[in-house]
PDB file of N, CA and C in Angstrom:
ATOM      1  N   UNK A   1      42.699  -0.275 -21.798  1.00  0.00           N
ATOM      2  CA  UNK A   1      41.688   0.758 -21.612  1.00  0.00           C
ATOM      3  C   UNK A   1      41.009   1.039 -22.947  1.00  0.00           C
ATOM      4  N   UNK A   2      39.543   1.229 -22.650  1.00  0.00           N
ATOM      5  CA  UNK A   2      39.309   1.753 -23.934  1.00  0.00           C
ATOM      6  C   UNK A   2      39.518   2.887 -24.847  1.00  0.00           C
ATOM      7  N   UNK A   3      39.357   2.667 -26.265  1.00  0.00           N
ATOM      8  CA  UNK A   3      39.940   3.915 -26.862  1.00  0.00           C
ATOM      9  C   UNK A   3      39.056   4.474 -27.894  1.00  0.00           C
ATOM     10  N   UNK A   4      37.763   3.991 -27.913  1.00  0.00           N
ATOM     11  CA  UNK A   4      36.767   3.987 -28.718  1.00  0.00           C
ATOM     12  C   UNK A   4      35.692   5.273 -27.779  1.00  0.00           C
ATOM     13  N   UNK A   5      34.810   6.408 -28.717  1.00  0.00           N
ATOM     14  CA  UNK A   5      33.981   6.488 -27.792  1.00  0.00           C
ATOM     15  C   UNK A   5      33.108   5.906 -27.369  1.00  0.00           C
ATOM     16  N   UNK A   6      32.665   5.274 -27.871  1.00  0.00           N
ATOM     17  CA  UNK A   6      31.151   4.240 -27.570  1.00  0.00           C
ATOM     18  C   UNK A   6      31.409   3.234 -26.390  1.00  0.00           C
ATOM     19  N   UNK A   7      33.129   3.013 -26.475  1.00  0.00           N
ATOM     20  CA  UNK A   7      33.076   2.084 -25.281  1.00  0.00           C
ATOM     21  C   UNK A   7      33.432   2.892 -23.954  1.00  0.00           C
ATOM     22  N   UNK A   8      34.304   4.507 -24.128  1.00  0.00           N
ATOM     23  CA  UNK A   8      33.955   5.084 -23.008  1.00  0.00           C
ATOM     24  C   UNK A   8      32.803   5.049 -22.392  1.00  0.00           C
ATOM     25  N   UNK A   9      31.759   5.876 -23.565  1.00  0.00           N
ATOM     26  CA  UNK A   9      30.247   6.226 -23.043  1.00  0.00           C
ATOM     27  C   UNK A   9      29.753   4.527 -21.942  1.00  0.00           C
ATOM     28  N   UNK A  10      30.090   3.397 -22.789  1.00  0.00           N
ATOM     29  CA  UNK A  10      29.187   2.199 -22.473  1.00  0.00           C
ATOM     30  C   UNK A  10      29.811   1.656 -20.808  1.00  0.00           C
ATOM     31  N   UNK A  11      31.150   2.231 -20.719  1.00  0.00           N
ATOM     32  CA  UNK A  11      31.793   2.083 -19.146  1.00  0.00           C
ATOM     33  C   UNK A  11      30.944   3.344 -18.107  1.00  0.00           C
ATOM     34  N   UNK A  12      30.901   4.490 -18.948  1.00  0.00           N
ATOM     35  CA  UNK A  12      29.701   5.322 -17.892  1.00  0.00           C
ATOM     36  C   UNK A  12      28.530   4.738 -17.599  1.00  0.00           C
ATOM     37  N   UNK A  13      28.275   4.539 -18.396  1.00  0.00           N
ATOM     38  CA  UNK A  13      26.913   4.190 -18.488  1.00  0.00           C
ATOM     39  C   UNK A  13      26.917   2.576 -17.017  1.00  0.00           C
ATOM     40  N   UNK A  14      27.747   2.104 -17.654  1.00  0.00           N
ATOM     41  CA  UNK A  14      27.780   0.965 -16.688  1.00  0.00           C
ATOM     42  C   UNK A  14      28.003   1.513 -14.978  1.00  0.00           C
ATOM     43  N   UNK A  15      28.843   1.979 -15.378  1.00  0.00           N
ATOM     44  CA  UNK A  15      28.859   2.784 -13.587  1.00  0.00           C
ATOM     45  C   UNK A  15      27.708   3.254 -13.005  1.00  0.00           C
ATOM     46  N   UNK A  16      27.055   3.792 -13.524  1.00  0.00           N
ATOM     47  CA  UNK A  16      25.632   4.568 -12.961  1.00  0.00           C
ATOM     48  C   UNK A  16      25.151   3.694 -12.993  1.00  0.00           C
ATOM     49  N   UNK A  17      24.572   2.608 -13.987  1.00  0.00           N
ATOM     50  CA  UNK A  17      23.722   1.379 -13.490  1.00  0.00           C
ATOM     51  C   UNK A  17      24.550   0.407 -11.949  1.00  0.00           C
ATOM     52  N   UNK A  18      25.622   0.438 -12.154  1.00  0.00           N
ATOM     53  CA  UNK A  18      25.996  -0.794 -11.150  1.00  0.00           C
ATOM     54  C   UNK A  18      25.881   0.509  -9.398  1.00  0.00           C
ATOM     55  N   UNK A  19      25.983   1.627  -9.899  1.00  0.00           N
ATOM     56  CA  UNK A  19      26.199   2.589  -7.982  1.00  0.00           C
ATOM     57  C   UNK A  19      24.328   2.397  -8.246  1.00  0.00           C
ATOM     58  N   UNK A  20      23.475   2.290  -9.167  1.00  0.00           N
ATOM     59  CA  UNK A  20      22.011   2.476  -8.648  1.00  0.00           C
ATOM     60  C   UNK A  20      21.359   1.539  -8.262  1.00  0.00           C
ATOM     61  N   UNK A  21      22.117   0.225  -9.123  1.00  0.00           N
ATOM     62  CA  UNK A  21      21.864  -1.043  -8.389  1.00  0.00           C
ATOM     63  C   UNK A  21      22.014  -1.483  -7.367  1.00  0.00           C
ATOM     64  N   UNK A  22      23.366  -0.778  -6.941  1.00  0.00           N
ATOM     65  CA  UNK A  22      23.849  -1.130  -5.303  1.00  0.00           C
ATOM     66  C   UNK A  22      22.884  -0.911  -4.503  1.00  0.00           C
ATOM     67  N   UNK A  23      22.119   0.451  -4.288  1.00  0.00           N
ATOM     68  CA  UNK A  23      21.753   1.566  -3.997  1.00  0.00           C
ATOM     69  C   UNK A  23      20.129   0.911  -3.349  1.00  0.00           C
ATOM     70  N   UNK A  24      19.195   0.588  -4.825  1.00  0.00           N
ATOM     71  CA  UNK A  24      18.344  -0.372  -4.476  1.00  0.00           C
ATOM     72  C   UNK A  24      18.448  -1.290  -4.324  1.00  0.00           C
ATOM     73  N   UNK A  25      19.348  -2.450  -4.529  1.00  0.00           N
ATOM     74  CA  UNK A  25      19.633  -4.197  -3.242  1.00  0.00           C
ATOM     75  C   UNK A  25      19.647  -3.847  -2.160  1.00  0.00           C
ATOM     76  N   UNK A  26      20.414  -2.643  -1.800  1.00  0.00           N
ATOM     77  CA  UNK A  26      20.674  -2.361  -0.167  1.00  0.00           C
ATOM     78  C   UNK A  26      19.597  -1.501   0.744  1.00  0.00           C
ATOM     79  N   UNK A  27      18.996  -0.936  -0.353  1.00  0.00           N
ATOM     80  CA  UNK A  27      17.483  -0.686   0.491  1.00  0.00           C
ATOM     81  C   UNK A  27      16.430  -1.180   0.555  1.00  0.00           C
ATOM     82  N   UNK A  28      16.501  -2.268  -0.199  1.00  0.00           N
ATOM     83  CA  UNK A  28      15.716  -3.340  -0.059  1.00  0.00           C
ATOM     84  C   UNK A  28      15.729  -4.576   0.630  1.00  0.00           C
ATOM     85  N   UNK A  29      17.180  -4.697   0.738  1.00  0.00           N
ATOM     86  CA  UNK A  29      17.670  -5.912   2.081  1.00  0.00           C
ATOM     87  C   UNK A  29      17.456  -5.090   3.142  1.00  0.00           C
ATOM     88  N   UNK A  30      17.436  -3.503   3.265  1.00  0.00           N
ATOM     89  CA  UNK A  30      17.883  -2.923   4.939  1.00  0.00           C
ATOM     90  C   UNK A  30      15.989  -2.971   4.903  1.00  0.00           C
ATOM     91  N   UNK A  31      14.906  -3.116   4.034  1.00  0.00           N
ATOM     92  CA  UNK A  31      13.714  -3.105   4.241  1.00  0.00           C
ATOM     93  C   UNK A  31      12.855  -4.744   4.768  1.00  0.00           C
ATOM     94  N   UNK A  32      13.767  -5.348   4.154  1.00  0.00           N
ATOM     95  CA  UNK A  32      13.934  -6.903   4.376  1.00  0.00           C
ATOM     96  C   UNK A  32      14.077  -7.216   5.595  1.00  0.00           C
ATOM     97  N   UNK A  33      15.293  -6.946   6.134  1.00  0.00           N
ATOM     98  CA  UNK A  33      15.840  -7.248   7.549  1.00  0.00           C
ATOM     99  C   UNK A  33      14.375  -6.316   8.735  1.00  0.00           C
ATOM    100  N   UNK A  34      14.201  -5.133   8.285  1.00  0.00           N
ATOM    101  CA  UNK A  34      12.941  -4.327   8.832  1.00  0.00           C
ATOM    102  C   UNK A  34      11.768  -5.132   9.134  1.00  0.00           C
ATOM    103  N   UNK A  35      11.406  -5.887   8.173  1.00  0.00           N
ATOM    104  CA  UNK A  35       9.718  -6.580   8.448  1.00  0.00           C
ATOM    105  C   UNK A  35      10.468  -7.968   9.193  1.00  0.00           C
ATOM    106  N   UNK A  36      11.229  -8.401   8.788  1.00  0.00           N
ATOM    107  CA  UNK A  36      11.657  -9.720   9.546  1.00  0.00           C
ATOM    108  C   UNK A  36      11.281  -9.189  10.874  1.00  0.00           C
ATOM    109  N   UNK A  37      11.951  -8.191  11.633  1.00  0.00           N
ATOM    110  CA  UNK A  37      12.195  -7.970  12.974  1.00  0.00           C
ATOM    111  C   UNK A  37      10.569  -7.481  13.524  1.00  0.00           C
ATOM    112  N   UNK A  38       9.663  -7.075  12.754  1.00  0.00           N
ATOM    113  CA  UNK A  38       8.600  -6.303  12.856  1.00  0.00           C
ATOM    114  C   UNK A  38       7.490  -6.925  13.593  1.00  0.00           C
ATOM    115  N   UNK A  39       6.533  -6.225  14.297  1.00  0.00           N
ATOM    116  CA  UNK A  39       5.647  -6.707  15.001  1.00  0.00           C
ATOM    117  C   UNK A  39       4.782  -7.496  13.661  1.00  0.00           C
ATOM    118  N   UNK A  40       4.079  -8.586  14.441  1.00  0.00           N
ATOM    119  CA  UNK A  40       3.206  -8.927  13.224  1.00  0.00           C
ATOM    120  C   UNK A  40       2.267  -8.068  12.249  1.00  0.00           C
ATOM    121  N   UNK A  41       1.593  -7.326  13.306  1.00  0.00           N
ATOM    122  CA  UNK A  41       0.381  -6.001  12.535  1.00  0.00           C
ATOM    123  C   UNK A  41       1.328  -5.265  12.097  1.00  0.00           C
ATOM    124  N   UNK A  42       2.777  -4.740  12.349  1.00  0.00           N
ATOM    125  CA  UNK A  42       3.201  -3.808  11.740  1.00  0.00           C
ATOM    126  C   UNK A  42       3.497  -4.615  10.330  1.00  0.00           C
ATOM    127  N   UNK A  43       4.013  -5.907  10.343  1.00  0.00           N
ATOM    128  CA  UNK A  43       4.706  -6.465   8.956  1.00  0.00           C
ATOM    129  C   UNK A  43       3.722  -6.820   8.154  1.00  0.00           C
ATOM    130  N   UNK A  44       2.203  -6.767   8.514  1.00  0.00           N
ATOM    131  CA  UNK A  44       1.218  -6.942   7.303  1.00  0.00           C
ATOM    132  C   UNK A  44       1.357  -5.338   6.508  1.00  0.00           C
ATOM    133  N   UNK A  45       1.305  -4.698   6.932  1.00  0.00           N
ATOM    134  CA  UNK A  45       1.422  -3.305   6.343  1.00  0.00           C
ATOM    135  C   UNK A  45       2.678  -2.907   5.917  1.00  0.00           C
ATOM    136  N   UNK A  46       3.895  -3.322   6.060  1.00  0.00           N
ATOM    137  CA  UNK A  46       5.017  -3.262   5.636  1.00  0.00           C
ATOM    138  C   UNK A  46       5.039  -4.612   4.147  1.00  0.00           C
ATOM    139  N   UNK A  47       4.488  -5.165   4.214  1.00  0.00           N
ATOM    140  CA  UNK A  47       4.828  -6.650   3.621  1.00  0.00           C
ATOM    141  C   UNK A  47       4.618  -6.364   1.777  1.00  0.00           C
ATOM    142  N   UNK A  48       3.181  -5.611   1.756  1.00  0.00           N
ATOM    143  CA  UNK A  48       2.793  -5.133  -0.369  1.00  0.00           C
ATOM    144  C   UNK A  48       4.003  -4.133  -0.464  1.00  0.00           C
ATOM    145  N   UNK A  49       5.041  -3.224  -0.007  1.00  0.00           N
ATOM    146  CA  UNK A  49       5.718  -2.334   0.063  1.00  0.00           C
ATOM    147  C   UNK A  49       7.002  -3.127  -0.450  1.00  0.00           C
ATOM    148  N   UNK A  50       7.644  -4.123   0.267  1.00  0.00           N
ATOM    149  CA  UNK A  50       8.749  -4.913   0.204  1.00  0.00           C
ATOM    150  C   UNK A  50       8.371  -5.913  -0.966  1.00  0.00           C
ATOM    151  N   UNK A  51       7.245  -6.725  -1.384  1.00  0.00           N
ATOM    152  CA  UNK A  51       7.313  -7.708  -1.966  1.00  0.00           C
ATOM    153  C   UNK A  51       7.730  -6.367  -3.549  1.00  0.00           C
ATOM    154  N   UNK A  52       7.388  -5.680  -3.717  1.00  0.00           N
ATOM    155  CA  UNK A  52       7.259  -4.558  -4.532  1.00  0.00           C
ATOM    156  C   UNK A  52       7.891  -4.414  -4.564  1.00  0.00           C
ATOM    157  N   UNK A  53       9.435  -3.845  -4.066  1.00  0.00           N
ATOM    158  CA  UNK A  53      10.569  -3.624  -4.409  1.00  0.00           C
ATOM    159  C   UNK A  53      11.232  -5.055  -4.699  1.00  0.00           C
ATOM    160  N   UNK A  54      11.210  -6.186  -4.013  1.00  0.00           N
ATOM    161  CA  UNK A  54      11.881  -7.646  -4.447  1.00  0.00           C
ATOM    162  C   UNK A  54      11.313  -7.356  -5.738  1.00  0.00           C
ATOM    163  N   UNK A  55      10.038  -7.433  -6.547  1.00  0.00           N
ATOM    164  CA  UNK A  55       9.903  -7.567  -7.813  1.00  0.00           C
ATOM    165  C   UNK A  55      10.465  -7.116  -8.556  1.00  0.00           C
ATOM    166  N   UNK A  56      10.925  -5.489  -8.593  1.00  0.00           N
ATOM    167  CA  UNK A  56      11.327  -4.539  -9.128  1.00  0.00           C
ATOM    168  C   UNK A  56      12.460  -4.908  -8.984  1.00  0.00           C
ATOM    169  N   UNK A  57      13.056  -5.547  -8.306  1.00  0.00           N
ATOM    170  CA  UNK A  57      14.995  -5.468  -8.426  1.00  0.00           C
ATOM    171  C   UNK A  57      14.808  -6.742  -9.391  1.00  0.00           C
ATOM    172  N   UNK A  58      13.814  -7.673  -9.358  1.00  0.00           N
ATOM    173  CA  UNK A  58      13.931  -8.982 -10.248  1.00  0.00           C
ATOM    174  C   UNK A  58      13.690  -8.384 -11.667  1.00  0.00           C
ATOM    175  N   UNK A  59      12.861  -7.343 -11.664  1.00  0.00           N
ATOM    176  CA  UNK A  59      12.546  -7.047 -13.276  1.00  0.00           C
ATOM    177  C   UNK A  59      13.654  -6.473 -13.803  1.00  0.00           C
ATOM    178  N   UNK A  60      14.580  -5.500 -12.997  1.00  0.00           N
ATOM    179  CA  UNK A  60      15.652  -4.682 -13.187  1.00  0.00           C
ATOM    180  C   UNK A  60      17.084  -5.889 -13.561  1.00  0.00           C
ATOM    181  N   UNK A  61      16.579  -7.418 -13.128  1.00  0.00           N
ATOM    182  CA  UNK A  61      18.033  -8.077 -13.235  1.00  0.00           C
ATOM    183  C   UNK A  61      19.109  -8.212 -12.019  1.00  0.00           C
ATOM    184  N   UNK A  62      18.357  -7.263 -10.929  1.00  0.00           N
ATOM    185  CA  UNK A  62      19.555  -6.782  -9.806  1.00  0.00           C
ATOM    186  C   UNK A  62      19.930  -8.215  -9.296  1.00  0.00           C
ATOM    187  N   UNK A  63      18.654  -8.661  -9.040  1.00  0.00           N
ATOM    188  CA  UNK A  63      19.010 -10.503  -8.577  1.00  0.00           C
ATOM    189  C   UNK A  63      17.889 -10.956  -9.966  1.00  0.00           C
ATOM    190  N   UNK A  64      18.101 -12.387  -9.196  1.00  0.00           N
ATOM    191  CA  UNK A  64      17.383 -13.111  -9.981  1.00  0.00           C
ATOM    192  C   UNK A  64      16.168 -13.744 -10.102  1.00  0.00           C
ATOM    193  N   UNK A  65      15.075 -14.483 -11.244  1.00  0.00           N
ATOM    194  CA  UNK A  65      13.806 -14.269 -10.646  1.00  0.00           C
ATOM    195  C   UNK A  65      13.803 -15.390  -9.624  1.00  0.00           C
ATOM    196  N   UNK A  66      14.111 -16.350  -9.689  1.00  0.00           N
ATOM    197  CA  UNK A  66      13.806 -17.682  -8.906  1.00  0.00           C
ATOM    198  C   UNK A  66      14.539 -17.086  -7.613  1.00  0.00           C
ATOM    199  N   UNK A  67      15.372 -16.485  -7.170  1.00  0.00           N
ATOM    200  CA  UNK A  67      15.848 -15.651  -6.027  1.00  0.00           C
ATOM    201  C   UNK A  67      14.714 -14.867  -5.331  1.00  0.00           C
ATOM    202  N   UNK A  68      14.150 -13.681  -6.345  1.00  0.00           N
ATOM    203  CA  UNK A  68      13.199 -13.192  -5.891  1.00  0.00           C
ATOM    204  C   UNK A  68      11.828 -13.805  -5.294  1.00  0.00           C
ATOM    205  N   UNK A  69      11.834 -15.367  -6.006  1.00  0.00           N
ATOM    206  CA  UNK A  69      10.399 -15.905  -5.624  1.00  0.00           C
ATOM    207  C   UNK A  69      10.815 -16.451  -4.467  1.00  0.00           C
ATOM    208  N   UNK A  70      12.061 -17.357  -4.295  1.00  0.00           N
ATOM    209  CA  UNK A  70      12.031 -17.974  -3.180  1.00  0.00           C
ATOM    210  C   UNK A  70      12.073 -16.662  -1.908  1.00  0.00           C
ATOM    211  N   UNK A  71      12.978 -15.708  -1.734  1.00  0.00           N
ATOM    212  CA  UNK A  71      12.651 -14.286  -0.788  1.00  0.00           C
ATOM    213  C   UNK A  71      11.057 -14.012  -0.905  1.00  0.00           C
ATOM    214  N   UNK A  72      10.516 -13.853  -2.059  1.00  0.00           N
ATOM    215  CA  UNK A  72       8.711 -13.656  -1.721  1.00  0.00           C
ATOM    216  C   UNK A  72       8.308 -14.587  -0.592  1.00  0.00           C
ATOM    217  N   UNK A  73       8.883 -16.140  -0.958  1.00  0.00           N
ATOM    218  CA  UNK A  73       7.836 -16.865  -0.550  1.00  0.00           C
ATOM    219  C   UNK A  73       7.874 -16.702   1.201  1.00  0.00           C
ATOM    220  N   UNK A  74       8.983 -16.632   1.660  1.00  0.00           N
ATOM    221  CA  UNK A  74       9.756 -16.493   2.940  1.00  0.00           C
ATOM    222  C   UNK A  74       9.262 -15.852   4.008  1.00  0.00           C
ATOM    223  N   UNK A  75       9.048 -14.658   3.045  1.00  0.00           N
ATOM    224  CA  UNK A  75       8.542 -13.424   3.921  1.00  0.00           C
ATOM    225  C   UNK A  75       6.711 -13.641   4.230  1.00  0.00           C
ATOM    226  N   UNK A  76       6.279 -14.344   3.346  1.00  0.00           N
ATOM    227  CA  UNK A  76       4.788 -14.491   2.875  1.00  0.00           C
ATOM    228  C   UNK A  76       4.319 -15.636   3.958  1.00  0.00           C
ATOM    229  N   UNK A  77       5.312 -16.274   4.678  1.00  0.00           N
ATOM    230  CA  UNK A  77       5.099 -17.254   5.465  1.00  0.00           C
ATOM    231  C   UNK A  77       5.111 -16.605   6.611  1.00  0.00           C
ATOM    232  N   UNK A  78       6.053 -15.743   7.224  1.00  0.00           N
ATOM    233  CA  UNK A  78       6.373 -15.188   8.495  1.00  0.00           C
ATOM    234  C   UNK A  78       5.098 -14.393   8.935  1.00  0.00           C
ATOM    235  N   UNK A  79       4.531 -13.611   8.263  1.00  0.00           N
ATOM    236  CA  UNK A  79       3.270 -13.013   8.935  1.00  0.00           C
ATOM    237  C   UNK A  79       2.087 -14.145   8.646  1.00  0.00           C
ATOM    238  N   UNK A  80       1.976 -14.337   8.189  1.00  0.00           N
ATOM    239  CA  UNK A  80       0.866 -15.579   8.257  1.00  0.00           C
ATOM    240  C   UNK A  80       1.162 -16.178   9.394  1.00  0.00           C
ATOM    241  N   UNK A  81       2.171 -17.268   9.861  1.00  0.00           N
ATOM    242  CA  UNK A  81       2.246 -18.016  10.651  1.00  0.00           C
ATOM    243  C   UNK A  81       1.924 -16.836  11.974  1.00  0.00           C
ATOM    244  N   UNK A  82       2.467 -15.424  11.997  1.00  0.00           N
ATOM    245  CA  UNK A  82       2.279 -15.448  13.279  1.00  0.00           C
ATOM    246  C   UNK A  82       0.881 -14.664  13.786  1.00  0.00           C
ATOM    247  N   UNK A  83       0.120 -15.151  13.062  1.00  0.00           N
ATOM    248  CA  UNK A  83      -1.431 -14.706  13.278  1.00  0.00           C
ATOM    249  C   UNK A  83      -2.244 -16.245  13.754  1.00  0.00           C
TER     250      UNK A  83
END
């Protein structure tokens, strides 16, 4: 265990990043799974909302970028095709 303060503080610190990270992956997959299921007109209007949070978890590190592009590209196909 640590016995330093700096490495207490740096284990808090880590906790609050890893419960906020959880926090946004999982509302962003439960927004994910949302437009998948979505009428087409509804998932064009859902679609700048979600690609927006995928970015933001890629800038944050939560995943990764080549993760995030291939999930962009995915979703970017599904309403297109069904028009």
């Amino acid at each position: 265990m640590a016995h330093h303060k700096a490495a207490k503080k740096s284990i808090r610190q880590a906790e609050k990043r890893n419960e906020s990270n959880r926090y946004y992956g999982k509302t962003t997959r439960n927004a994910i799974r949302k437009l998948r299921a979505a009428e087409p007109a509804e998932a064009d209007k859902m679609l700048p909302d979600v690609l927006s949070m995928i970015d933001k978890l890629a800038k944050r590190n939560v995943i990764h970028k080549n993760k995030a592009g291939n999930l962009k590209s995915a979703l970017m196909k599904k309403p297109v095709a069904a028009k």
